[in-house]
N, C-alpha and C. Protein backbone atom coordinates (compact mmCIF):
# COMPACT_ATOMS: atom_id res chain seq x y z
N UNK A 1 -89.23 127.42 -65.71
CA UNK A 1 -90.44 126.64 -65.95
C UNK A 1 -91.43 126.90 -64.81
N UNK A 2 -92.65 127.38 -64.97
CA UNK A 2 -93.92 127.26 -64.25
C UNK A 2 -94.23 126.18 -63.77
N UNK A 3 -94.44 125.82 -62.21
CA UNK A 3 -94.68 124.88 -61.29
C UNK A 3 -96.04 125.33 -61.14
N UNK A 4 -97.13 124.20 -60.82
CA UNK A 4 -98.34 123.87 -60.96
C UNK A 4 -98.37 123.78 -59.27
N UNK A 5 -99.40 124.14 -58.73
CA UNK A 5 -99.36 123.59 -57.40
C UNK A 5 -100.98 122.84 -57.35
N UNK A 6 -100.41 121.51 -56.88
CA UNK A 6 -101.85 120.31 -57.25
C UNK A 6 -101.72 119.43 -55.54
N UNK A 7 -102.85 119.28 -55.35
CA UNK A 7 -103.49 118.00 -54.50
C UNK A 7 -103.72 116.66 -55.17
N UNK A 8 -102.69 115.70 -54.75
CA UNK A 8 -102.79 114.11 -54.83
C UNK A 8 -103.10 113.12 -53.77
N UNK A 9 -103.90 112.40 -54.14
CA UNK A 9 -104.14 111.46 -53.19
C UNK A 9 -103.53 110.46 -53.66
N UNK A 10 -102.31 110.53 -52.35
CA UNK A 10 -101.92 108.96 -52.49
C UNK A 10 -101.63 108.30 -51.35
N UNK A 11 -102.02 106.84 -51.56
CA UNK A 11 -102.07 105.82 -50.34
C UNK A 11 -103.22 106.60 -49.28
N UNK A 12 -104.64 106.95 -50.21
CA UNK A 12 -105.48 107.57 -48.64
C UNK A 12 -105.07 109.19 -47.98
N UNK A 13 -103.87 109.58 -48.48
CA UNK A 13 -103.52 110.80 -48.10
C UNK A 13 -103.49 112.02 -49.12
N UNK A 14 -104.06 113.37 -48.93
CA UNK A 14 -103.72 114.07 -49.57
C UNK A 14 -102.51 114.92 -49.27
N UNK A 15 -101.67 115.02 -50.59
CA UNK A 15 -100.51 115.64 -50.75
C UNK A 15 -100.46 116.90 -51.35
N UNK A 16 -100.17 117.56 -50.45
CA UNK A 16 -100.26 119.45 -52.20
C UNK A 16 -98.93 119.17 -52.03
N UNK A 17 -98.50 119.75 -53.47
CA UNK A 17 -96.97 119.66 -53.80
C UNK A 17 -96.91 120.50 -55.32
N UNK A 18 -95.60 120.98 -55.90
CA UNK A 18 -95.74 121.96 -56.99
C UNK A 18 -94.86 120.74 -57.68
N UNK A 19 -95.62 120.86 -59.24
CA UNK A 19 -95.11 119.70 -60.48
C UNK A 19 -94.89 120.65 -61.39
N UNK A 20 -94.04 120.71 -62.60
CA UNK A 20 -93.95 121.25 -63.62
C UNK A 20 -95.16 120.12 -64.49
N UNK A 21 -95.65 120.80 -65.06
CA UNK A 21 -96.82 120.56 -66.50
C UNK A 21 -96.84 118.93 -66.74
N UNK A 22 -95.38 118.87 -67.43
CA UNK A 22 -95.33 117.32 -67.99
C UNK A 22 -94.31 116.56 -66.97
N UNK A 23 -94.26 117.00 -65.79
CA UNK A 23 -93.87 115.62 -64.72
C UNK A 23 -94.70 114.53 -64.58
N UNK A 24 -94.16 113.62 -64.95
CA UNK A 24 -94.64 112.14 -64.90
C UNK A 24 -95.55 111.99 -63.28
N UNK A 25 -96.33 111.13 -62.95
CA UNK A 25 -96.66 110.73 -61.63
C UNK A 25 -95.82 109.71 -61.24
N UNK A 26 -94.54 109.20 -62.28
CA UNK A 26 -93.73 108.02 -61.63
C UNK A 26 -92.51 109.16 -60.94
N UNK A 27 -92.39 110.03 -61.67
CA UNK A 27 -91.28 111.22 -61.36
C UNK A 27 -91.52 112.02 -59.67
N UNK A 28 -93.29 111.99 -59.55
CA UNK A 28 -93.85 112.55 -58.91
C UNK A 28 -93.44 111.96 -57.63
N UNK A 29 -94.03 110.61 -57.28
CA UNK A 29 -93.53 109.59 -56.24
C UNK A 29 -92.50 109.18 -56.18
N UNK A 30 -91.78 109.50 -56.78
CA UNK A 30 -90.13 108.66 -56.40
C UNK A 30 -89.58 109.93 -55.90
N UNK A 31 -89.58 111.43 -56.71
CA UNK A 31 -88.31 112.21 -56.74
C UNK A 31 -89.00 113.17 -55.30
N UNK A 32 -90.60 113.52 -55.25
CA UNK A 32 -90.79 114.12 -54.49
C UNK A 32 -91.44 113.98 -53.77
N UNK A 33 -92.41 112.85 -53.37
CA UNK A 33 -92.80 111.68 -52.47
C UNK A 33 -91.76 110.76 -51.52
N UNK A 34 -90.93 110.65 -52.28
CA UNK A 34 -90.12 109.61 -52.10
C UNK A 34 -90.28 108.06 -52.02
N UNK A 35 -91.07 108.09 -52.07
CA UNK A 35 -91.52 106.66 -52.44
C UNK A 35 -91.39 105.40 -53.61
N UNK A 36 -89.93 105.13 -53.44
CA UNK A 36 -89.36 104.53 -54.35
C UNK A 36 -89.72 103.16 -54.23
N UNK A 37 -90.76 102.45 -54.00
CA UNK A 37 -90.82 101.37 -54.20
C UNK A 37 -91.43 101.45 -55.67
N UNK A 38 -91.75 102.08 -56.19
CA UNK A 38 -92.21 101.96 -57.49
C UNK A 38 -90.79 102.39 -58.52
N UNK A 39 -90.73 101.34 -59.57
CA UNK A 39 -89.72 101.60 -60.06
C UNK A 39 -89.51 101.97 -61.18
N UNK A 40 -88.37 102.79 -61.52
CA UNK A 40 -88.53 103.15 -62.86
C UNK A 40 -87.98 101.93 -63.87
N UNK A 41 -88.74 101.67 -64.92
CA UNK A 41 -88.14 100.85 -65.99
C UNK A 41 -87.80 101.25 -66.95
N UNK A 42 -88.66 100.56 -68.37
CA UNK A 42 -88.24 101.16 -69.68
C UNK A 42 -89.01 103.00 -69.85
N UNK A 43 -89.25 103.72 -68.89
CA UNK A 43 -89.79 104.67 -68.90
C UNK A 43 -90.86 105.58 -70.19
N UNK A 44 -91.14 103.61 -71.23
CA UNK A 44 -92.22 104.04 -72.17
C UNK A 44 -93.58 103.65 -71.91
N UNK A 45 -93.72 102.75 -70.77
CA UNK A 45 -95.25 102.09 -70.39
C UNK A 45 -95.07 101.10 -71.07
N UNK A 46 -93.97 100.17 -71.21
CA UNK A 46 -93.89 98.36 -72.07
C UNK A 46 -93.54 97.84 -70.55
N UNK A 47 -93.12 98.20 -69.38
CA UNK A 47 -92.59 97.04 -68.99
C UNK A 47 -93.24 96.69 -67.74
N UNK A 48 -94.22 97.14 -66.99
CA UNK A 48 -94.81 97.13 -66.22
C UNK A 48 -94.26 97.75 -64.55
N UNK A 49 -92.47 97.62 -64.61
CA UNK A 49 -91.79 98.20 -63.40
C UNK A 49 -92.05 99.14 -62.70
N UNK A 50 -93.20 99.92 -63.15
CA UNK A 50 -93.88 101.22 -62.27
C UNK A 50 -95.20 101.16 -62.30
N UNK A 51 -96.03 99.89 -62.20
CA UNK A 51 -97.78 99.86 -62.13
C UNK A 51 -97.61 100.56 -60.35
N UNK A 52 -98.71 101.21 -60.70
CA UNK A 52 -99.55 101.62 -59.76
C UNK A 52 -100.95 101.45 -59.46
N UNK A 53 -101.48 101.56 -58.88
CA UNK A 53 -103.50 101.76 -58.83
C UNK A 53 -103.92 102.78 -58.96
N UNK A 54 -104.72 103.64 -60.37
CA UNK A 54 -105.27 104.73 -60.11
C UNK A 54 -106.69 104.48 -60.15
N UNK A 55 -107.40 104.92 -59.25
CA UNK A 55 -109.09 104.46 -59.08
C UNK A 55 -109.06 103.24 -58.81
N UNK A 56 -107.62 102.29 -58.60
CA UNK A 56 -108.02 100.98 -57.87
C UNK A 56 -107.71 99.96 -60.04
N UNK A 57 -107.29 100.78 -60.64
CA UNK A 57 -106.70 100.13 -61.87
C UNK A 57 -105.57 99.80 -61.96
N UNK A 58 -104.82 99.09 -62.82
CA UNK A 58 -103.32 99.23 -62.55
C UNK A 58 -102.85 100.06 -63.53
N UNK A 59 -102.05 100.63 -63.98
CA UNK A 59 -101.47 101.64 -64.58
C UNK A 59 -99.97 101.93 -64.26
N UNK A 60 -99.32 102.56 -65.55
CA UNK A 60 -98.21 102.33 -65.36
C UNK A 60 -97.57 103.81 -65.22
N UNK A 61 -97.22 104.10 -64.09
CA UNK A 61 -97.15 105.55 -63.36
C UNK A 61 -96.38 106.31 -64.82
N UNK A 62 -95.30 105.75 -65.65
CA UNK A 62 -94.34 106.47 -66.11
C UNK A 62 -95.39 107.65 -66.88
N UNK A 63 -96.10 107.36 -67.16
CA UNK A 63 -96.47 107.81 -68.56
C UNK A 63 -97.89 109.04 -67.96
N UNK A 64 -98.38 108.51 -67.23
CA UNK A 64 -99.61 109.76 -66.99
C UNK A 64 -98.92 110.93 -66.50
N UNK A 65 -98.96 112.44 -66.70
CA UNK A 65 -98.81 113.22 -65.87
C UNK A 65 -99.63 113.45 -65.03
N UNK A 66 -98.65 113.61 -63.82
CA UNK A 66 -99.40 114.22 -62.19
C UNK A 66 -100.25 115.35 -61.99
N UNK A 67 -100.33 115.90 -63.09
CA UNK A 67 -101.18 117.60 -62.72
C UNK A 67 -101.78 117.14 -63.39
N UNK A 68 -102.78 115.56 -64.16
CA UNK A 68 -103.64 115.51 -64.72
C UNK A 68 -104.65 114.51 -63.86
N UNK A 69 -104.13 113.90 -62.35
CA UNK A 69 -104.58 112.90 -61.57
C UNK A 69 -105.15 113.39 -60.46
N UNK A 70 -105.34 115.23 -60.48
CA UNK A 70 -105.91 115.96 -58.99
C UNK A 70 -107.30 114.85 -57.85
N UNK A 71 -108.23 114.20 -59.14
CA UNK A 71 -109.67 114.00 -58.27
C UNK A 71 -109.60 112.25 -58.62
N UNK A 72 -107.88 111.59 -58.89
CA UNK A 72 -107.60 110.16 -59.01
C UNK A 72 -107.35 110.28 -57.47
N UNK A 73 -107.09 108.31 -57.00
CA UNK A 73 -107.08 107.79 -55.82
C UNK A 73 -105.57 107.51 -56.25
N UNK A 74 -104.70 107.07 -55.99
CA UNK A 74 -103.21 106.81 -56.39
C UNK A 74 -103.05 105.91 -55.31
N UNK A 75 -102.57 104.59 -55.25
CA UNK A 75 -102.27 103.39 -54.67
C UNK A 75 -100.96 102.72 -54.74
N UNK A 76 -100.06 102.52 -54.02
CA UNK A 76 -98.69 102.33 -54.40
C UNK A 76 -98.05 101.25 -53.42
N UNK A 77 -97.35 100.24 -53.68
CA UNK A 77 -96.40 99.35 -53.33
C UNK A 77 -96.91 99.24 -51.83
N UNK A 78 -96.21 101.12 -51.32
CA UNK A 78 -96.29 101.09 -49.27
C UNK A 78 -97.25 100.97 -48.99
N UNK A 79 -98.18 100.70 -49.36
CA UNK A 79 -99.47 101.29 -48.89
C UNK A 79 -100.34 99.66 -48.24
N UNK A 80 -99.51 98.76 -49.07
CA UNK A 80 -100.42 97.46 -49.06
C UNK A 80 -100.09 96.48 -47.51
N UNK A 81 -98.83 96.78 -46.88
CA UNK A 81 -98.78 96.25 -46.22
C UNK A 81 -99.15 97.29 -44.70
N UNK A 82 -100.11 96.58 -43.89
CA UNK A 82 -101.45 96.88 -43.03
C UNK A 82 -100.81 96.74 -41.53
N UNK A 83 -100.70 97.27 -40.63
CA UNK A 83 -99.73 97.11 -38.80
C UNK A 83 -99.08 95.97 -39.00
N UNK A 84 -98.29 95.92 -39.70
CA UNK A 84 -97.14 95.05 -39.61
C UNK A 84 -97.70 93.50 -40.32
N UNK A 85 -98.74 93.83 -41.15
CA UNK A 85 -98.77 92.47 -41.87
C UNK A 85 -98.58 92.80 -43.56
N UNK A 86 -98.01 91.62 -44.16
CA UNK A 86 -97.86 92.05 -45.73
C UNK A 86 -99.63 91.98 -46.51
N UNK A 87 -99.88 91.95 -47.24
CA UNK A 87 -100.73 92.10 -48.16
C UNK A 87 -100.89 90.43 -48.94
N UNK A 88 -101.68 90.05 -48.82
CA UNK A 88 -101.28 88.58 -49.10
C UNK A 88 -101.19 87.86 -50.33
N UNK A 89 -101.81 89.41 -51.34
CA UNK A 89 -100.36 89.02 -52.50
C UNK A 89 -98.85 89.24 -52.17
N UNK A 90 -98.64 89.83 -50.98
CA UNK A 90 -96.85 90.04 -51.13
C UNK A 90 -96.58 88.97 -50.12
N UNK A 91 -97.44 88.04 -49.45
CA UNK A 91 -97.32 86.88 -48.71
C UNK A 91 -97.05 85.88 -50.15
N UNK A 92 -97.65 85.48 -50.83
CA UNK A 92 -97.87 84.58 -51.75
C UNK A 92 -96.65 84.86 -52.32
N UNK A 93 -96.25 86.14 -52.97
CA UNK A 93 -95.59 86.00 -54.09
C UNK A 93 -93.67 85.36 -53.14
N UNK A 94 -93.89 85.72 -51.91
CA UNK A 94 -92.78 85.14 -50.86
C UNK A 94 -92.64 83.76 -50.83
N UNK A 95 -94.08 83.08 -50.53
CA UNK A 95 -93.58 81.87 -50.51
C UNK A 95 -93.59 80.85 -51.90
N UNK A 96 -93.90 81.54 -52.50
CA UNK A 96 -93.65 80.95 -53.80
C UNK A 96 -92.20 81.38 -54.80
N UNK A 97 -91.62 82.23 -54.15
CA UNK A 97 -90.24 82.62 -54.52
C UNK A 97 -90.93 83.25 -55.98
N UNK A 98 -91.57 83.94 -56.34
CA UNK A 98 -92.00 84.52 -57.16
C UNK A 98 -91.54 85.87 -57.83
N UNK A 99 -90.21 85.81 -57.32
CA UNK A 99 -89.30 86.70 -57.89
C UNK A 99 -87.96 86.41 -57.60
N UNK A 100 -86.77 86.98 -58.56
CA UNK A 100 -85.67 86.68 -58.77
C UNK A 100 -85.05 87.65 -58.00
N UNK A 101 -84.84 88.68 -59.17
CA UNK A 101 -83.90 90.02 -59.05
C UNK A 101 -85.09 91.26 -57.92
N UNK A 102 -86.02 90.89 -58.42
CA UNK A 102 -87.03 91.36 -57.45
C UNK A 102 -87.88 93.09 -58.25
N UNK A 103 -86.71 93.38 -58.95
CA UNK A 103 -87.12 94.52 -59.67
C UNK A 103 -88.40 94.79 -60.21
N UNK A 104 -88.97 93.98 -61.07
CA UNK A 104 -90.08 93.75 -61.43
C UNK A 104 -91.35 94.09 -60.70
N UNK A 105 -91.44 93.34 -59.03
CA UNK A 105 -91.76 92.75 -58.07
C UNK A 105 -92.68 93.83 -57.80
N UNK A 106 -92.63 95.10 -57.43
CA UNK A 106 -93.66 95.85 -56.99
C UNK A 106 -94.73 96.15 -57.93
N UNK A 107 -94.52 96.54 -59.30
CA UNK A 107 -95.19 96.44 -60.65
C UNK A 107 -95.92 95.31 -60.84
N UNK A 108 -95.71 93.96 -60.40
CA UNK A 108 -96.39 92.50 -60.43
C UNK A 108 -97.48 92.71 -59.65
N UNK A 109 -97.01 92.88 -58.18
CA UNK A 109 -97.91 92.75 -57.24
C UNK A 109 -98.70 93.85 -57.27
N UNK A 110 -98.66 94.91 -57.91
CA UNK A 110 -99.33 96.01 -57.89
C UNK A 110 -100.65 95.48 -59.02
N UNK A 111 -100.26 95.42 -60.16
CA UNK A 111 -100.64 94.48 -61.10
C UNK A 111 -101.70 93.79 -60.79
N UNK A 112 -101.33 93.02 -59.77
CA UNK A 112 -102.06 91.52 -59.12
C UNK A 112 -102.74 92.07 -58.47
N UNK A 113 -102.44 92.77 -57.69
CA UNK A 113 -103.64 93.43 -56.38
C UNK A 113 -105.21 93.93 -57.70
N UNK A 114 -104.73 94.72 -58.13
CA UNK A 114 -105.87 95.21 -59.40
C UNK A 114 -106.58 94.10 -59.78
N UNK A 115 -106.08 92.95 -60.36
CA UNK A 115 -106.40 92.17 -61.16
C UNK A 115 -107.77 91.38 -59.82
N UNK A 116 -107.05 91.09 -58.78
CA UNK A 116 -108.28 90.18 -57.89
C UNK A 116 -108.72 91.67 -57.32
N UNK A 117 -109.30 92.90 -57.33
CA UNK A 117 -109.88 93.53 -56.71
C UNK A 117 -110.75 93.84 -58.23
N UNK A 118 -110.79 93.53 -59.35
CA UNK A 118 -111.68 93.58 -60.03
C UNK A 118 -112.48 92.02 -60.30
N UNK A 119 -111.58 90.74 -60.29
CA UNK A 119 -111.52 89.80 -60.35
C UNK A 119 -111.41 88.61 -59.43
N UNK A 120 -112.11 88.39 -58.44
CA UNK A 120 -111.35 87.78 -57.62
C UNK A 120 -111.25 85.91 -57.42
N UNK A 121 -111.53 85.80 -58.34
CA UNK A 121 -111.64 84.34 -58.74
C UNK A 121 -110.55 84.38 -60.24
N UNK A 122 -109.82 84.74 -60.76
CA UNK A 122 -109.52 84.41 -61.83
C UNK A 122 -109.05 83.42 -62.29
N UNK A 123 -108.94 83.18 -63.80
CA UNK A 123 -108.62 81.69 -64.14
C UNK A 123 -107.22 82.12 -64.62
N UNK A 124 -106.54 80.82 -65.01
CA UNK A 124 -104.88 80.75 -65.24
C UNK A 124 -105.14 81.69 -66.35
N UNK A 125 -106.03 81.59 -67.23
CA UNK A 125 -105.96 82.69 -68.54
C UNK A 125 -106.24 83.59 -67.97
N UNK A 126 -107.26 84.64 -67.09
CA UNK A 126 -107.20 85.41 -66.96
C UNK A 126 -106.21 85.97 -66.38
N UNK A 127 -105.48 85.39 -65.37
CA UNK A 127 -103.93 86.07 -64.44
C UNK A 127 -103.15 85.80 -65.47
N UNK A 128 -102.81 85.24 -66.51
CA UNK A 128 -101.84 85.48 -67.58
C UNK A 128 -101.73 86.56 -68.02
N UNK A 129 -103.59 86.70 -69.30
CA UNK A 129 -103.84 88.00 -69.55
C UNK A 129 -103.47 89.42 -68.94
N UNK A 130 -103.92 89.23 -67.90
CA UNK A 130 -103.73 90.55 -66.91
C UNK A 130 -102.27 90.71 -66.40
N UNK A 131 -101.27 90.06 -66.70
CA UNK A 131 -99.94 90.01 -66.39
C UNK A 131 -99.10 90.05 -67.48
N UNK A 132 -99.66 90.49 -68.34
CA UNK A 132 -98.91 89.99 -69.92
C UNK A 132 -97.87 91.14 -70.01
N UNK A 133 -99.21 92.39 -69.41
CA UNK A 133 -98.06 93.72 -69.60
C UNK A 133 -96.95 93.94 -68.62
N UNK A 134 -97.29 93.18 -68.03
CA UNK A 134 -95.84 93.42 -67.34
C UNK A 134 -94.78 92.40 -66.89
N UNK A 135 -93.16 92.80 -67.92
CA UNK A 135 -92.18 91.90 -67.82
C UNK A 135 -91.49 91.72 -66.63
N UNK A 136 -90.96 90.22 -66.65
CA UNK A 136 -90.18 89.88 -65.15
C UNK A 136 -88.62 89.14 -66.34
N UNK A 137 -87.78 89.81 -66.65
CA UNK A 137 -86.64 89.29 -66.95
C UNK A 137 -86.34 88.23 -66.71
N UNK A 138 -86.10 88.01 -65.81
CA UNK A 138 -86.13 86.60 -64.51
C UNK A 138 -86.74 85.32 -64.99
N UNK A 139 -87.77 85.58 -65.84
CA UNK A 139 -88.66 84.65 -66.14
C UNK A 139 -89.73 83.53 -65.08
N UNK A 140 -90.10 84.49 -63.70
CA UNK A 140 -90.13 83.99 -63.34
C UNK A 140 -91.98 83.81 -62.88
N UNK A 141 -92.48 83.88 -64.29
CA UNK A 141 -93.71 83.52 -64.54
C UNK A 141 -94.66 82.61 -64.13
N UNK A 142 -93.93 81.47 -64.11
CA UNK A 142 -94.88 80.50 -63.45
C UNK A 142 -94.69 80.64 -61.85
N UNK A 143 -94.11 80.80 -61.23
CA UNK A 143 -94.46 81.30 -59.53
C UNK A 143 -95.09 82.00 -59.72
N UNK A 144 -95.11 83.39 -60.52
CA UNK A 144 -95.88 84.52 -60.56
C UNK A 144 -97.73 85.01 -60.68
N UNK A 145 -97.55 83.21 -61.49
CA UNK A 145 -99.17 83.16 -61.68
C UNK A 145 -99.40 81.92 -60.42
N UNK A 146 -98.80 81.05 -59.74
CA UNK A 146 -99.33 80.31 -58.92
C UNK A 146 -99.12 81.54 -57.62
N UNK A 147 -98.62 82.21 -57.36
CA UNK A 147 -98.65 82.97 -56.37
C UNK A 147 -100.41 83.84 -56.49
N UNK A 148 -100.62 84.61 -57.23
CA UNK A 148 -101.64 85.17 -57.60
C UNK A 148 -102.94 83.88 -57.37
N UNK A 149 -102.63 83.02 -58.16
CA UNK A 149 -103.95 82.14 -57.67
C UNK A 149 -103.91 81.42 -56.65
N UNK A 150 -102.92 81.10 -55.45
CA UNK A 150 -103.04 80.49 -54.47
C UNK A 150 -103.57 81.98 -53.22
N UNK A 151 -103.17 83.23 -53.89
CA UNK A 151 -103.70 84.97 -53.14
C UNK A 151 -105.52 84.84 -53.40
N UNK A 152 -105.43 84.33 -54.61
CA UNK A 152 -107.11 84.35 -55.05
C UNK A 152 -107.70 83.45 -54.54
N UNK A 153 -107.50 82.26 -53.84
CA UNK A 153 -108.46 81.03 -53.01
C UNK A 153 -107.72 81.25 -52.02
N UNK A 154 -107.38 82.38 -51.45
CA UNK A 154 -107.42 82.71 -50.02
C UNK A 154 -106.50 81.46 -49.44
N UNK A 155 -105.29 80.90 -49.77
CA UNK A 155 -103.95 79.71 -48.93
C UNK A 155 -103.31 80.60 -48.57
N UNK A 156 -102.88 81.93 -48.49
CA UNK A 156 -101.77 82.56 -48.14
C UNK A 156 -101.76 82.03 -46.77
């Protein structure tokens, strides 16, 4: 198979690295990034376990290929927490115990970060909406949206 050799920006950095054609960008960051905080889930784009930020959107890494994201921004899990402070959605979603198994957890907050960087006031419907696509087994929904709106009026 023919390897592509492409420039990605991710987390602010550019990466050259060689992808075959239809490698995923979730395949991309985990297997040859290494950057496994993004996780793999149902690997069809239903479950939200691999959102990422492309252009600052959330998106669900499994499904775009990487040799199609050369002149995208790519934003991921590591990236959010700043000289040793968390990101204060990943403050919120802590003290609100806003996760169980935790799996989910980077896909949420990835999610969430998008949602108040387009939104930053949202209402309980809108952080629902914007969270719909992505499942937490756990059920652990209602922390999930008081975490996000106590991140959005700035209590962290």
């Amino acid at each position: 198979m023919e390897l592509l050799r492409i420039t990605l920006r991710v987390n602010g950095t550019p990466r050259e690295i060689d992808v075959a054609p239809s490698q995923t960008l979730l395949s991309v960051l985990r297997d040859t990034l290494d950057l496994i905080g993004t996780k793999y889930g149902c690997g069809e784009g239903q479950c939200g376990a691999c959102t990422v930020l492309i252009d600052g959107q959330p998106v669900k890494s499994c499904q775009p290929r990487a040799s199609l994201l050369q002149a995208k921004s790519i934003t991921t899990i590591e990236s959010l927490e700043q000289n040793g402070r968390l990101h204060p959605i990943q403050e919120a979603f802590l003290k609100h115990d806003a996760m169980q198994c935790g799996y989910c957890t980077p896909g949420m907050i990835m999610a969430a970060v998008g949602l108040l960087a387009a939104t930053p006031r949202p209402s309980d419907e809108a952080i629902v909406k914007a969270m719909e696509k992505n499942v937490c087994r756990c059920g652990t929904y209602p922390r999930i949206v008081a975490a996000i709106k106590e991140a959005a009026h700035g209590r962290v």
